[in-house]
PDB file of N, CA and C in Angstrom:
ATOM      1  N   UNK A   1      79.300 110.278 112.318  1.00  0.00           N
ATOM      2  CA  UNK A   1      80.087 111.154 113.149  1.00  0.00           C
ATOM      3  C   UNK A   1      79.749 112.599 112.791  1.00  0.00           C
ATOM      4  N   UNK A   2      79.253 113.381 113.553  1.00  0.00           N
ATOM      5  CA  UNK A   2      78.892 114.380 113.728  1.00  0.00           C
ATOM      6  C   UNK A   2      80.258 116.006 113.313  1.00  0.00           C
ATOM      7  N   UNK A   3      79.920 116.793 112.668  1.00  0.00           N
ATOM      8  CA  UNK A   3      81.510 117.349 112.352  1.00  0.00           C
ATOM      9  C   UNK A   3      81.066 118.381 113.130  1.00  0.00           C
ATOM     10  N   UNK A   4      80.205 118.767 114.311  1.00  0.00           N
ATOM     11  CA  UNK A   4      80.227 119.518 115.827  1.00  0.00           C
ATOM     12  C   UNK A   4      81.211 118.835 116.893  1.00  0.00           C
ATOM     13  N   UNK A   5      81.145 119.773 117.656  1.00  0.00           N
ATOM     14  CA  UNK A   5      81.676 119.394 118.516  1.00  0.00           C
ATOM     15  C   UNK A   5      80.660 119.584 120.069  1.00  0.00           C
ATOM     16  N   UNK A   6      81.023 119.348 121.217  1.00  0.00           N
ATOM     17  CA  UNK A   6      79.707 119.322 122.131  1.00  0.00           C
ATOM     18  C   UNK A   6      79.675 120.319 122.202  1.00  0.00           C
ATOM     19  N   UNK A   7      80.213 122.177 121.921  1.00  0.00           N
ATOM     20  CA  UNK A   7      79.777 123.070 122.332  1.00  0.00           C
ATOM     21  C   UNK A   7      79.016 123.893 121.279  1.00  0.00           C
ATOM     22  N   UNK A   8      78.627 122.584 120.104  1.00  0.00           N
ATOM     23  CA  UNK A   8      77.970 122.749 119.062  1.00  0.00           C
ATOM     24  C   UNK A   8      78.964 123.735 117.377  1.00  0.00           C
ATOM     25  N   UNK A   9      80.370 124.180 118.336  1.00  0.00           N
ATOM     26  CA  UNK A   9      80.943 124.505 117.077  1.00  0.00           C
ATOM     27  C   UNK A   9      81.396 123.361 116.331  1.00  0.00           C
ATOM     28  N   UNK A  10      82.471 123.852 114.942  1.00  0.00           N
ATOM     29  CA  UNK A  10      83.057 123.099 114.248  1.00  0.00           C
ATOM     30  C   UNK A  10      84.035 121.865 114.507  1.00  0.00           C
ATOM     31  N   UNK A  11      84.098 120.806 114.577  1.00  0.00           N
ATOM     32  CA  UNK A  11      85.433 120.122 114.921  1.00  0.00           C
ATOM     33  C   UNK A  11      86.360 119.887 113.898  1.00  0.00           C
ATOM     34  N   UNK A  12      85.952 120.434 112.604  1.00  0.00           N
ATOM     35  CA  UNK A  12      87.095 120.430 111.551  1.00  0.00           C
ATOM     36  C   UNK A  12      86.656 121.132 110.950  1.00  0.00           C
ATOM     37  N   UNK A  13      87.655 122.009 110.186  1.00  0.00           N
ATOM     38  CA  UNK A  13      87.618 123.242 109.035  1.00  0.00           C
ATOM     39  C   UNK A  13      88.863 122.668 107.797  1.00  0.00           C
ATOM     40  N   UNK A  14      88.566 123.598 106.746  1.00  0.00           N
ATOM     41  CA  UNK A  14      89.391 123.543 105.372  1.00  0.00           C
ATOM     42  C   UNK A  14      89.893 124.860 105.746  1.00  0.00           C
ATOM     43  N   UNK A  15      91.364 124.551 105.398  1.00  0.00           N
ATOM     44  CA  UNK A  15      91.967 126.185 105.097  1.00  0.00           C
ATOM     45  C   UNK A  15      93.071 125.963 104.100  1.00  0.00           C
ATOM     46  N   UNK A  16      93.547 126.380 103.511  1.00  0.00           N
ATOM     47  CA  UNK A  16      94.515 126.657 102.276  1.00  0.00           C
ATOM     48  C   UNK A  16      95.515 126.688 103.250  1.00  0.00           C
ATOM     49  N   UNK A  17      96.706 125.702 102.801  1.00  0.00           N
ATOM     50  CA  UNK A  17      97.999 126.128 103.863  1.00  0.00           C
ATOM     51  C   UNK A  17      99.113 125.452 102.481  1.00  0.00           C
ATOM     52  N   UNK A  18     100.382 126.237 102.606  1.00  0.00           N
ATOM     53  CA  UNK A  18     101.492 125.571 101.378  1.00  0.00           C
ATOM     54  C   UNK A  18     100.777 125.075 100.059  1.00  0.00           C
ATOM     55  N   UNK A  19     100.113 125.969  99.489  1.00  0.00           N
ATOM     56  CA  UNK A  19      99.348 125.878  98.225  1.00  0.00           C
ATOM     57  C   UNK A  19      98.046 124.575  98.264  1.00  0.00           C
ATOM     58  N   UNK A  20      97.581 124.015  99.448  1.00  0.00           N
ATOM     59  CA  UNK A  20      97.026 122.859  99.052  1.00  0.00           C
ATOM     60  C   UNK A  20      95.602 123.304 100.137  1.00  0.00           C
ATOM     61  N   UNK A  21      94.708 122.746 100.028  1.00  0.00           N
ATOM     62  CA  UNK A  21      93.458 122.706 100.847  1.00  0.00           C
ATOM     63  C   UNK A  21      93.317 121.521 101.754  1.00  0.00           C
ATOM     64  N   UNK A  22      93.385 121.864 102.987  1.00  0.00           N
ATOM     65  CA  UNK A  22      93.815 120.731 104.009  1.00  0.00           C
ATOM     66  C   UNK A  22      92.639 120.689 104.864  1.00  0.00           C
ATOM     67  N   UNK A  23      92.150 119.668 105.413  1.00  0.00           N
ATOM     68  CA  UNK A  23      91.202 119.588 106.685  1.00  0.00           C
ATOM     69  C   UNK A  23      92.489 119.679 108.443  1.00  0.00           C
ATOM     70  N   UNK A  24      91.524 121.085 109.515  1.00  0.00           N
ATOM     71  CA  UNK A  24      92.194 120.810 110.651  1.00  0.00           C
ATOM     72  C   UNK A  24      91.393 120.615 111.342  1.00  0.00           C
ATOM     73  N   UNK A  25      91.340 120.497 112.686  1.00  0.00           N
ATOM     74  CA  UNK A  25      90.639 120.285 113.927  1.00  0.00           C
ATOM     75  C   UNK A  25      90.467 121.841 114.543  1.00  0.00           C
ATOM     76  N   UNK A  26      89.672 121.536 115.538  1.00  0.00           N
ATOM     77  CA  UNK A  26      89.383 123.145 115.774  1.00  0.00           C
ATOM     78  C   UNK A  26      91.005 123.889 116.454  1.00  0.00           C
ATOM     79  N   UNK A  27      91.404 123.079 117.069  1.00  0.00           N
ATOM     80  CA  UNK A  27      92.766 123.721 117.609  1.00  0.00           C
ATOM     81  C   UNK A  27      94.159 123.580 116.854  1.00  0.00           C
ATOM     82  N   UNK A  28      93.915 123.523 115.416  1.00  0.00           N
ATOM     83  CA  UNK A  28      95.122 123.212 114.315  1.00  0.00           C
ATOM     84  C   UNK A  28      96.042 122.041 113.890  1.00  0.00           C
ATOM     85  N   UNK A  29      95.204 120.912 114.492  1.00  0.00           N
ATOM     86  CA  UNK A  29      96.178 119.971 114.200  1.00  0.00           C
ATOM     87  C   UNK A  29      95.668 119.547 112.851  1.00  0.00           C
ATOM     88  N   UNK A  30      96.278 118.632 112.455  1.00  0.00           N
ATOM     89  CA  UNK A  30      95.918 118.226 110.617  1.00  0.00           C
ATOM     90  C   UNK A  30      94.560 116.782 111.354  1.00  0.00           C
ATOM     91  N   UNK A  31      93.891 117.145 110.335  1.00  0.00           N
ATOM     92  CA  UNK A  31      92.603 115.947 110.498  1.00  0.00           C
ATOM     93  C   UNK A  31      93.104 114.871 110.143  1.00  0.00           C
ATOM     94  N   UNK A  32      94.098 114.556 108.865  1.00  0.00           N
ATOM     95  CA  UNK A  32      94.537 113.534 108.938  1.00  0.00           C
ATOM     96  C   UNK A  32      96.429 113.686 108.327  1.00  0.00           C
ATOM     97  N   UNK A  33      96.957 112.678 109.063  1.00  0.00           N
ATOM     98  CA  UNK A  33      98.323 112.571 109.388  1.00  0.00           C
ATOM     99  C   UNK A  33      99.011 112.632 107.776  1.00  0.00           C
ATOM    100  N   UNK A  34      97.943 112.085 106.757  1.00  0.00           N
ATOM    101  CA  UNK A  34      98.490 111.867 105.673  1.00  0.00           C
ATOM    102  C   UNK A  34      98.928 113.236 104.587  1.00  0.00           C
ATOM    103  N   UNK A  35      97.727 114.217 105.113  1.00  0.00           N
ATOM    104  CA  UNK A  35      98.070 115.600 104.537  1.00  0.00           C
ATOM    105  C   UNK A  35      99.450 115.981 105.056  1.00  0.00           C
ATOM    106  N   UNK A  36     100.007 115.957 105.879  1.00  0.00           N
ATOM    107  CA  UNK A  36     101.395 116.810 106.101  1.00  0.00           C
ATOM    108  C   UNK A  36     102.283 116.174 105.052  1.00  0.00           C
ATOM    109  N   UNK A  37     102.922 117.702 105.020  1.00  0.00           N
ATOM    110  CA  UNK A  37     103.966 117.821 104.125  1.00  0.00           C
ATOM    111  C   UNK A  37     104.934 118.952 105.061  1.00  0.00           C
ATOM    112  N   UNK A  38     106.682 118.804 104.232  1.00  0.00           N
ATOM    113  CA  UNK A  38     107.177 119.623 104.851  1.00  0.00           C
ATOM    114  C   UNK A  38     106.721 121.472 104.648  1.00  0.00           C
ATOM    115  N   UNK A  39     106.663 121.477 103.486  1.00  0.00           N
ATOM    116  CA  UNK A  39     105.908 122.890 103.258  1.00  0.00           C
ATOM    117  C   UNK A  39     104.877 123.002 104.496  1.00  0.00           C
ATOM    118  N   UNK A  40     103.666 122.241 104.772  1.00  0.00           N
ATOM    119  CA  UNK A  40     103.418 122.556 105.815  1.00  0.00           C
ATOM    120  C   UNK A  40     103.613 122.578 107.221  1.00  0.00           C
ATOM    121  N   UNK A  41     104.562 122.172 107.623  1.00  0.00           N
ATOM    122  CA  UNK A  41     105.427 121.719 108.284  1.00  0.00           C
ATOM    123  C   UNK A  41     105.795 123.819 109.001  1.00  0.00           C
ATOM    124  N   UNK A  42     106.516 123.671 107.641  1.00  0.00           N
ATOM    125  CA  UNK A  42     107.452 125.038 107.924  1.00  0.00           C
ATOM    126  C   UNK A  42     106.357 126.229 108.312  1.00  0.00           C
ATOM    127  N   UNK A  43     105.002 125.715 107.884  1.00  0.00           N
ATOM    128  CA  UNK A  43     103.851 127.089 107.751  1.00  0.00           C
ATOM    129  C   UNK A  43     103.719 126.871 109.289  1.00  0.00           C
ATOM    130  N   UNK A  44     103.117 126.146 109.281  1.00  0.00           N
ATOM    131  CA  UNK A  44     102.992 126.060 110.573  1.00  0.00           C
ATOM    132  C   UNK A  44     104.173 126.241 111.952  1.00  0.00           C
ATOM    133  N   UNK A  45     105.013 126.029 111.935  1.00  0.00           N
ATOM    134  CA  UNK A  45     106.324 126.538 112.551  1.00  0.00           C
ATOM    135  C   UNK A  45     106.067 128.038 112.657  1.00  0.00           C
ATOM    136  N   UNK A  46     106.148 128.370 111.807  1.00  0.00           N
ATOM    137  CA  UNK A  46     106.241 130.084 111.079  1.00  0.00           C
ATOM    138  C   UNK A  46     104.899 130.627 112.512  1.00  0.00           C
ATOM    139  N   UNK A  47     103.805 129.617 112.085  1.00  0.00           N
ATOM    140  CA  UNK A  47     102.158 130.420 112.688  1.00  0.00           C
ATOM    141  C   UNK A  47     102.725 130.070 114.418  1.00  0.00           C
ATOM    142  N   UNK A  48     103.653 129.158 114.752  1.00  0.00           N
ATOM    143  CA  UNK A  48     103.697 129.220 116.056  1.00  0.00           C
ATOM    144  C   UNK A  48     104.968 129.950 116.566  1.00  0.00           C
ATOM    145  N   UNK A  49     105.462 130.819 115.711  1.00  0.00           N
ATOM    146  CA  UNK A  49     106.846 131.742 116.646  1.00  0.00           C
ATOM    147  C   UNK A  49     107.959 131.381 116.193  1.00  0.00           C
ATOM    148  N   UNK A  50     108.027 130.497 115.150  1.00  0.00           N
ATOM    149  CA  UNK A  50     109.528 130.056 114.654  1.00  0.00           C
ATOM    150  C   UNK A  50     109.769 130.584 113.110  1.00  0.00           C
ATOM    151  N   UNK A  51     110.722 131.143 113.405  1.00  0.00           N
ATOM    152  CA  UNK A  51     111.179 131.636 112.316  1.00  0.00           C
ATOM    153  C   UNK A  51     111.852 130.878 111.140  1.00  0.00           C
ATOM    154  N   UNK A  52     112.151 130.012 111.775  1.00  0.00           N
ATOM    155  CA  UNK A  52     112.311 128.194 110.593  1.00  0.00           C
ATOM    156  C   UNK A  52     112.605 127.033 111.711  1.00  0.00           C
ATOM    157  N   UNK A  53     113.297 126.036 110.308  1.00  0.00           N
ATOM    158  CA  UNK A  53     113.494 124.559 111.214  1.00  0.00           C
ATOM    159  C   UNK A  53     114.459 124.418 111.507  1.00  0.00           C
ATOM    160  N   UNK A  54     115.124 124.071 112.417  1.00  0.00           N
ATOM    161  CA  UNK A  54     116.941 123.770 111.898  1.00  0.00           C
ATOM    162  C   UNK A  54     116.733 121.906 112.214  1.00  0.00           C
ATOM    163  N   UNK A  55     118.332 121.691 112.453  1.00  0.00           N
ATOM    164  CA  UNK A  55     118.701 120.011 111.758  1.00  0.00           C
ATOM    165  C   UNK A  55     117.436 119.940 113.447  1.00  0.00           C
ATOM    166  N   UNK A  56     117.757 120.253 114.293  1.00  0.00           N
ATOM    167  CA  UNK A  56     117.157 119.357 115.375  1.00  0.00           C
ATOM    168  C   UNK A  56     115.135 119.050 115.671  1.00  0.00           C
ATOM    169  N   UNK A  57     114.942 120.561 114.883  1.00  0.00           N
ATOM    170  CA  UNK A  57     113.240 120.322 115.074  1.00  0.00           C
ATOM    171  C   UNK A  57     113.025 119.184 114.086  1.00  0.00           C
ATOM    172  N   UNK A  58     114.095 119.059 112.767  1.00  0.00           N
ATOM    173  CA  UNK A  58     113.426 117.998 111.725  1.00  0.00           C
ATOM    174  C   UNK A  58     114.003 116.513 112.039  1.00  0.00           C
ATOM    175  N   UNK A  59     114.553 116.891 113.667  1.00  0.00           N
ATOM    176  CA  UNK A  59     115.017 115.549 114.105  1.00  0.00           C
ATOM    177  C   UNK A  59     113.609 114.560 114.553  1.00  0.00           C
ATOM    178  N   UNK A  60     113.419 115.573 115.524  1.00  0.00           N
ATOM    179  CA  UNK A  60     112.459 115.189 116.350  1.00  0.00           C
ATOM    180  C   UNK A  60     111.257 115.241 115.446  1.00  0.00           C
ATOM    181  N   UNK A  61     111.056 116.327 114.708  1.00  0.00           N
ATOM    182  CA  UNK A  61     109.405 115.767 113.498  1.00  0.00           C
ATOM    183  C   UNK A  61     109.677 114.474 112.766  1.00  0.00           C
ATOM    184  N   UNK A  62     111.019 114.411 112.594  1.00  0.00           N
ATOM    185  CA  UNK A  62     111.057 113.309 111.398  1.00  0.00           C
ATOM    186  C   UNK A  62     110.616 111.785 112.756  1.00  0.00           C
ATOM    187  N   UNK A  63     110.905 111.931 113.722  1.00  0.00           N
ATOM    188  CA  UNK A  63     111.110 110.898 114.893  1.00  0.00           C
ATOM    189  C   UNK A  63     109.847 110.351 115.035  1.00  0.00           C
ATOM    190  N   UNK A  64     108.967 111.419 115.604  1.00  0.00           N
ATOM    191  CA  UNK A  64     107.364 111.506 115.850  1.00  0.00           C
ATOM    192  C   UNK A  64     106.946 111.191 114.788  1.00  0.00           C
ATOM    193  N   UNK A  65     106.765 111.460 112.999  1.00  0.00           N
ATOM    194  CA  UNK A  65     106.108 110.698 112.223  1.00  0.00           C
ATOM    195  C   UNK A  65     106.738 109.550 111.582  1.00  0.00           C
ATOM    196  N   UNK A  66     108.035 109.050 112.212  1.00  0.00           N
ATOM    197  CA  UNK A  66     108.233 107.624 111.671  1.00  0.00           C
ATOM    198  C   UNK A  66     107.690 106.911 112.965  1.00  0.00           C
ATOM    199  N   UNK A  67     107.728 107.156 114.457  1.00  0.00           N
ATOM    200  CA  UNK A  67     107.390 105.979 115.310  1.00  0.00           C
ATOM    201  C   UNK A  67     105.773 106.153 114.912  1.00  0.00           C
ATOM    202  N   UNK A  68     105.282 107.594 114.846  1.00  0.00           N
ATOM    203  CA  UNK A  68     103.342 106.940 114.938  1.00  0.00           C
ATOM    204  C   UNK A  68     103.333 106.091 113.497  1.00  0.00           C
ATOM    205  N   UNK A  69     104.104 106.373 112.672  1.00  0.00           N
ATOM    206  CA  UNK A  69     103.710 105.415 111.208  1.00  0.00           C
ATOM    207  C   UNK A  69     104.086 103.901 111.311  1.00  0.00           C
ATOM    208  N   UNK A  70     104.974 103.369 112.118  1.00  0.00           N
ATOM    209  CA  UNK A  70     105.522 102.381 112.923  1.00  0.00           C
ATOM    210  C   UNK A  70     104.720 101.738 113.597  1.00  0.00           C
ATOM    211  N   UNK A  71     103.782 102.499 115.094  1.00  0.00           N
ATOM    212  CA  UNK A  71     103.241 102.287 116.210  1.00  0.00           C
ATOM    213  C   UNK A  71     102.024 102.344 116.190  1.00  0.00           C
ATOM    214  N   UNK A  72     101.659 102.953 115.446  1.00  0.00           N
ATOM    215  CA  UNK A  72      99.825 103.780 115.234  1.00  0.00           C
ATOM    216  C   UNK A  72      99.487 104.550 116.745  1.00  0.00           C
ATOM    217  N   UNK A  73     100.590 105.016 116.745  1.00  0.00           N
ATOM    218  CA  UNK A  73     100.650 106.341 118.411  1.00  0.00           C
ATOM    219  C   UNK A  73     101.709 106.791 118.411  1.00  0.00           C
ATOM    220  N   UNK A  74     101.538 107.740 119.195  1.00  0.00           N
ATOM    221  CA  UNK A  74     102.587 108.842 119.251  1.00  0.00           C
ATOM    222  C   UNK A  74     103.659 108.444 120.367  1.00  0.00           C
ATOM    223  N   UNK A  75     104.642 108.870 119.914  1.00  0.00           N
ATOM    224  CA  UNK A  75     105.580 108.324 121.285  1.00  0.00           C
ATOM    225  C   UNK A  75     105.023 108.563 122.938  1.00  0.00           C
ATOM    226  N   UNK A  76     106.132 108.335 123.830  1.00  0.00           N
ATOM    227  CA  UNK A  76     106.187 108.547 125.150  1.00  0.00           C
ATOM    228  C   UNK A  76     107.050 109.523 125.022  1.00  0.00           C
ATOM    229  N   UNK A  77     107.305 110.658 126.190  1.00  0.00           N
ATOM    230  CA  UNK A  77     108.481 111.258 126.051  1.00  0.00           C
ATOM    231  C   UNK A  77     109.468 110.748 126.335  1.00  0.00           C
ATOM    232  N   UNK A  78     109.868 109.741 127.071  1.00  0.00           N
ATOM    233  CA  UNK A  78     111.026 108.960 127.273  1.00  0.00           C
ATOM    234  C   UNK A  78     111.032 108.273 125.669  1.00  0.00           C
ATOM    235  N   UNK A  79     110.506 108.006 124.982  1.00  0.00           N
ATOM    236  CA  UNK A  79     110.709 107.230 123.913  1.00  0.00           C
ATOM    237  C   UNK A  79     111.440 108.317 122.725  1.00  0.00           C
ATOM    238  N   UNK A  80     110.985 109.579 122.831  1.00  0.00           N
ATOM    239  CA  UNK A  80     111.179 110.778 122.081  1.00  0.00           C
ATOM    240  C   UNK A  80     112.947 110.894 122.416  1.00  0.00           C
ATOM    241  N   UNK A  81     113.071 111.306 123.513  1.00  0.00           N
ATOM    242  CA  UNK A  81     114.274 111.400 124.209  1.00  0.00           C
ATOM    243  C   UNK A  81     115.615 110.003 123.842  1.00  0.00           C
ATOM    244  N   UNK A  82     114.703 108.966 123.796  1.00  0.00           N
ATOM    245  CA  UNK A  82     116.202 107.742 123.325  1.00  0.00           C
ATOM    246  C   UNK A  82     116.279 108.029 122.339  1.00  0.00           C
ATOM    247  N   UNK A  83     115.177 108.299 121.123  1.00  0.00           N
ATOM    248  CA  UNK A  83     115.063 108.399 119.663  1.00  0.00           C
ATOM    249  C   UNK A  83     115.542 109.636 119.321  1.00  0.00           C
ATOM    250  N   UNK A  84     116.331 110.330 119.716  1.00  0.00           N
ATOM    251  CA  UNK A  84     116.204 111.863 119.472  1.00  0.00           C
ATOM    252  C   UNK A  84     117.742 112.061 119.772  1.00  0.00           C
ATOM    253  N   UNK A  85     118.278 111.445 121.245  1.00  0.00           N
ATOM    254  CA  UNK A  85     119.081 111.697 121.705  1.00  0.00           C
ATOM    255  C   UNK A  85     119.282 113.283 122.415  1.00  0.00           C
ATOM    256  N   UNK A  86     117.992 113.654 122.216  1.00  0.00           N
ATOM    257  CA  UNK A  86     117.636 114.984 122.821  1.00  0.00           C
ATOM    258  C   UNK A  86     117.161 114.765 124.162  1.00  0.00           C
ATOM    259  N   UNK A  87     117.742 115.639 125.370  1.00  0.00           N
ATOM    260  CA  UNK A  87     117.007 116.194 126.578  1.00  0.00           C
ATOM    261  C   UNK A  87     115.509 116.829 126.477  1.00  0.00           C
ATOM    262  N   UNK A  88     114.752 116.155 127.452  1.00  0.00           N
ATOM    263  CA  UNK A  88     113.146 116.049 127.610  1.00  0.00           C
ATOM    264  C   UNK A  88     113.305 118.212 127.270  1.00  0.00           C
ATOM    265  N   UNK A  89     114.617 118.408 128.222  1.00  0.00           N
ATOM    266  CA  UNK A  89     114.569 120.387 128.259  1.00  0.00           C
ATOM    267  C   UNK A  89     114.750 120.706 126.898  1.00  0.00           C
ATOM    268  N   UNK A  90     115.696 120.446 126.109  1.00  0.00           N
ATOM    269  CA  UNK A  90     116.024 120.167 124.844  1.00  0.00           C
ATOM    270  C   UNK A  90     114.946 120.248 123.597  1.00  0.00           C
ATOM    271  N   UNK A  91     114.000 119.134 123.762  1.00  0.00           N
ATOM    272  CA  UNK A  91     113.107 119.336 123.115  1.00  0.00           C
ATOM    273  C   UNK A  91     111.986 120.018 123.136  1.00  0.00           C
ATOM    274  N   UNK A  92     111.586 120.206 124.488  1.00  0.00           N
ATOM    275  CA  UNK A  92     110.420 121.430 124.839  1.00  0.00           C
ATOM    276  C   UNK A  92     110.631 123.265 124.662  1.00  0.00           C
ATOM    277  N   UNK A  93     111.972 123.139 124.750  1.00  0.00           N
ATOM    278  CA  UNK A  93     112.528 123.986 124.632  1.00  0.00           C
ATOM    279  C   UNK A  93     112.861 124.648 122.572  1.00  0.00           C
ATOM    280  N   UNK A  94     112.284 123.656 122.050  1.00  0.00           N
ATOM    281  CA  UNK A  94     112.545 123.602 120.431  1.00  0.00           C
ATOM    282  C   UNK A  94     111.186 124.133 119.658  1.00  0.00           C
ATOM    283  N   UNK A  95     110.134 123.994 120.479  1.00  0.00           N
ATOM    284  CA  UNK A  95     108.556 123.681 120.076  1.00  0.00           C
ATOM    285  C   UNK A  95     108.085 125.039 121.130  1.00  0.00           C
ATOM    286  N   UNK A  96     107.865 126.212 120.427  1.00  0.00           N
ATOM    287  CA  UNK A  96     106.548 126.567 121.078  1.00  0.00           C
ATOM    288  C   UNK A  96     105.245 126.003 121.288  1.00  0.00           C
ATOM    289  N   UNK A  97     104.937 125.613 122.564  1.00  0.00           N
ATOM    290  CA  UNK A  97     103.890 124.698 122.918  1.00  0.00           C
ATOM    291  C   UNK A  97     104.201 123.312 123.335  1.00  0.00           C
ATOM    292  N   UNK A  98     105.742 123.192 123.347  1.00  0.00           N
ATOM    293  CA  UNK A  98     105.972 121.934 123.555  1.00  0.00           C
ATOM    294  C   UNK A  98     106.092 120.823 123.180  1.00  0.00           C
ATOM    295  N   UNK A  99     106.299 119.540 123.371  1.00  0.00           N
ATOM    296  CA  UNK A  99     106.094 118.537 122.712  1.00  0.00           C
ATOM    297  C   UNK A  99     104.697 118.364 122.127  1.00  0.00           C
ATOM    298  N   UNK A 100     103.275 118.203 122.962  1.00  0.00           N
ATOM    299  CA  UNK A 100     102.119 117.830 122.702  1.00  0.00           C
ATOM    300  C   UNK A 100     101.415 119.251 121.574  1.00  0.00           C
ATOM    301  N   UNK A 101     101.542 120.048 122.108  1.00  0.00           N
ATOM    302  CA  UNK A 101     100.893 121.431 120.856  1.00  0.00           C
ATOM    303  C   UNK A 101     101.982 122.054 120.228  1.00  0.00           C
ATOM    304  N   UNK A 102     103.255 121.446 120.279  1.00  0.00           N
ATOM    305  CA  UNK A 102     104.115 122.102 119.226  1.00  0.00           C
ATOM    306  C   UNK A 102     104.503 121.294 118.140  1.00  0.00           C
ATOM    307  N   UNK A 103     105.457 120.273 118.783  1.00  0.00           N
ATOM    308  CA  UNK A 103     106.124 119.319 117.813  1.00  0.00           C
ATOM    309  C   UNK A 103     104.907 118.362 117.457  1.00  0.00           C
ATOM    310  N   UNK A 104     104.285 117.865 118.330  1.00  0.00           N
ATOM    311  CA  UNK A 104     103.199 117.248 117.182  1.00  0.00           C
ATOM    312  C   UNK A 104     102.547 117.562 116.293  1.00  0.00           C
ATOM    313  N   UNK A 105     101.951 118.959 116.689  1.00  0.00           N
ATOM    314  CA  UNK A 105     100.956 119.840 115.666  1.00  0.00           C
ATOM    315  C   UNK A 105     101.816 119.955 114.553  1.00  0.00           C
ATOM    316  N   UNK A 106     102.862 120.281 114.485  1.00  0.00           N
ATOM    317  CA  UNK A 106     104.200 120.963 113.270  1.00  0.00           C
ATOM    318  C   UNK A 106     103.927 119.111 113.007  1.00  0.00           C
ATOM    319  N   UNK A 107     104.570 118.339 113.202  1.00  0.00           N
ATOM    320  CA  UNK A 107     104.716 116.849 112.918  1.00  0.00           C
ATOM    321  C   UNK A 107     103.208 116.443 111.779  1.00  0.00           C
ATOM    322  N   UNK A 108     102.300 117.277 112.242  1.00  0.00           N
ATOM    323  CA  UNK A 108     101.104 116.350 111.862  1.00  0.00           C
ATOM    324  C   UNK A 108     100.676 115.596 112.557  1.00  0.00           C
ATOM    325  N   UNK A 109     100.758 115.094 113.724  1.00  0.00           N
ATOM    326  CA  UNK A 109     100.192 114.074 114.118  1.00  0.00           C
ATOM    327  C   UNK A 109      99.094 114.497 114.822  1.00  0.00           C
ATOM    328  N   UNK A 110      97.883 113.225 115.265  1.00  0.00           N
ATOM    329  CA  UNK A 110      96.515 113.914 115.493  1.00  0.00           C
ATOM    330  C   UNK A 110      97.154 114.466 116.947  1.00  0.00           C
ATOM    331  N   UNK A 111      95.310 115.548 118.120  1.00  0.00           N
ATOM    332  CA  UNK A 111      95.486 116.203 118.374  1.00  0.00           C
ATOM    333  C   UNK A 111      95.634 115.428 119.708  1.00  0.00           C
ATOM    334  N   UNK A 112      96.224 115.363 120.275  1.00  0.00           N
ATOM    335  CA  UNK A 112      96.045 114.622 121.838  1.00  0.00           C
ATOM    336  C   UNK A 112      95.129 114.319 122.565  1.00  0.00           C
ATOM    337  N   UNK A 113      94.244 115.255 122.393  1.00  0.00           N
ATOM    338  CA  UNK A 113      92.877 115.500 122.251  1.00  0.00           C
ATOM    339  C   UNK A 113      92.093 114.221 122.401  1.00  0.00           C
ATOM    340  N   UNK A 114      92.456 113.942 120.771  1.00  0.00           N
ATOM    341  CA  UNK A 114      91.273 113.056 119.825  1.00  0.00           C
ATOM    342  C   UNK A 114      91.886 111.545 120.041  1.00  0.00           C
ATOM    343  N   UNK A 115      93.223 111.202 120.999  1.00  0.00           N
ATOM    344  CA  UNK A 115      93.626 110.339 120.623  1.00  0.00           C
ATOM    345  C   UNK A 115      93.497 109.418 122.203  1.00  0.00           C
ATOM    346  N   UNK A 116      92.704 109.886 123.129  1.00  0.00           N
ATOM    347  CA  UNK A 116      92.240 109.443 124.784  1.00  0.00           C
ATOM    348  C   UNK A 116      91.835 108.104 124.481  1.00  0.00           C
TER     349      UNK A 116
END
């Protein structure tokens, strides 16, 4: 597997994030699900417009990495929504970027991308 991508850049980099050296993808998601931690968690929050977590973003992160650790995939949004007890508005509304480039990226989980 080639670590280009077809427009010949990088498809994964190392960067130092919450004291540790992590592999991401070119658009920030974690290369692998197992590096997240909440420290990075919060960094990343921080790099997308949030000024922290409260009880409900660590509802829905905690949601998204127990069903993909469960499922080996990421929820549905209807599945997010029973598990959450959160409104589809609710939760998009929690995540700069949304469910797919917010709460997953913050979650750790791979990039939507990579997962077709």
């Amino acid at each position: 597997m080639s670590n280009l991508d077809q427009s010949g850049g990088p498809r994964k980099y190392v960067r130092s994030i919450a004291g540790r050296d992590v592999m991401f993808d070119k658009e920030g998601f974690l290369w692998q699900p197992d590096d997240w931690s909440e420290e990075i968690a919060e960094v990343l929050a921080r790099e997308s417009g949030l000024e922290s977590l409260g009880e409900n973003h660590w509802l829905v992160i905690r949601f998204l990495r127990e069903f993909y650790y469960n499922n080996g995939r990421a929820p549905l949004n209807r599945q997010i929504v029973a598990g959450t007890a959160l409104s589809l508005l609710e939760i998009e509304k929690l995540f700069p970027g949304g469910i797919k480039n917010g709460a997953r990226r913050i979650a750790g989980l791979p990039n939507p991308k990579n997962c077709l």
